[in-house]
Each structure stands twice: as C-alpha cells, then as structure tokens.
N, C-alpha and C. Protein backbone atom coordinates (compact mmCIF):
# COMPACT_ATOMS: atom_id res chain seq x y z
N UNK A 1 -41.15 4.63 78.61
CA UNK A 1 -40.93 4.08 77.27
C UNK A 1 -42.11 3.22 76.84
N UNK A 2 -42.50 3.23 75.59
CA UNK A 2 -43.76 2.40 75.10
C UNK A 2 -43.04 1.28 74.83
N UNK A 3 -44.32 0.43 74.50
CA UNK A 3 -43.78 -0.49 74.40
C UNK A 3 -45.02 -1.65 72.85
N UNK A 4 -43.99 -2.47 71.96
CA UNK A 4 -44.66 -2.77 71.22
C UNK A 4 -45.48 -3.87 71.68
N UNK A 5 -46.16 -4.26 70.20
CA UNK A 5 -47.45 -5.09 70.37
C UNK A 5 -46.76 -6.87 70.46
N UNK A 6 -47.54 -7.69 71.94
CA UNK A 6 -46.97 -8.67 72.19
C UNK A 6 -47.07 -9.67 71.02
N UNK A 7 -46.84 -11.05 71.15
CA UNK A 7 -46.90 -12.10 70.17
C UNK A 7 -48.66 -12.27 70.46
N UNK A 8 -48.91 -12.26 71.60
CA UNK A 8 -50.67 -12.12 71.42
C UNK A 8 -51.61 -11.23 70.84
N UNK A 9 -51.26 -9.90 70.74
CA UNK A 9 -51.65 -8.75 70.01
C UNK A 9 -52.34 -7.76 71.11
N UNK A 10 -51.55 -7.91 71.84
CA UNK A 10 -52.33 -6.96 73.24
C UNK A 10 -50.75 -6.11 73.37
N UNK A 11 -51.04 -4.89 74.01
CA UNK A 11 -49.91 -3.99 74.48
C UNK A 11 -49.64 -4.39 75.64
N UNK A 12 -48.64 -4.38 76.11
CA UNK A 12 -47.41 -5.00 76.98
C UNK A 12 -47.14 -3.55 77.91
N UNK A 13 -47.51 -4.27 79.60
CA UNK A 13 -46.94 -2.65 80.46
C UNK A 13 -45.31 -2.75 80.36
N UNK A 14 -44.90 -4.23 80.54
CA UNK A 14 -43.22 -4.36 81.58
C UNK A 14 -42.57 -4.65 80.32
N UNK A 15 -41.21 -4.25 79.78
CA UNK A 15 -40.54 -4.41 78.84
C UNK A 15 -39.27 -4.27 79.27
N UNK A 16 -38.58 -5.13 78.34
CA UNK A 16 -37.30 -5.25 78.43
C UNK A 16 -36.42 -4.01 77.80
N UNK A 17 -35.86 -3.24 78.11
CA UNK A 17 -35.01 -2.15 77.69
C UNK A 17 -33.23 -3.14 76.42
N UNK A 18 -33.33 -4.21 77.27
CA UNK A 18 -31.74 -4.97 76.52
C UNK A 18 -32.14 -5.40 75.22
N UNK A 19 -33.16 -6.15 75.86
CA UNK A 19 -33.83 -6.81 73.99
C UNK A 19 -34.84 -6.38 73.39
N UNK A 20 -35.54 -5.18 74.29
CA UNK A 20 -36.72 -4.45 73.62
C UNK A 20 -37.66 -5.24 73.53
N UNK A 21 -37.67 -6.48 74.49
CA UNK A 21 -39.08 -7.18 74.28
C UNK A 21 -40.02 -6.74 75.49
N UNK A 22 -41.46 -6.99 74.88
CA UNK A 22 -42.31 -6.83 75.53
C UNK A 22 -42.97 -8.59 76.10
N UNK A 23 -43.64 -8.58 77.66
CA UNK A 23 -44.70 -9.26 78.10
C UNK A 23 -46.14 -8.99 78.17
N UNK A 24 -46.71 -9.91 77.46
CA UNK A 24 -47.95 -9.27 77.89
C UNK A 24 -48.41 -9.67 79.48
N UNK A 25 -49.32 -8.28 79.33
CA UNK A 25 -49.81 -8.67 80.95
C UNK A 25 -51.19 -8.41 81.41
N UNK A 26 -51.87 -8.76 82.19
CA UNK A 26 -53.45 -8.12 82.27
C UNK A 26 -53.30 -7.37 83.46
C-alpha cells in the first residue's frame, strides 16, 4: 500500500492501515 505525503513533505515507508497515517522515515 502507498502511502501519502508526511507533515514534512517527504514520502513515508511505515503507515498506519487504521488511521491511514503516514511516518516519515529516512
């Protein structure tokens, strides 16, 4: 599953499936 763009503006690998949120991560 993709995943959207974080509150930083970078794409996010690990996401939440319940709330559909994303972390960003390096």
């Amino acid at each position: 599953s993709k995943c959207r763009i974080g509150k930083d503006g970078f794409y996010s690998v690990t996401c939440t499936e319940k709330e559909n949120l994303c972390f960003t991560q390096f």
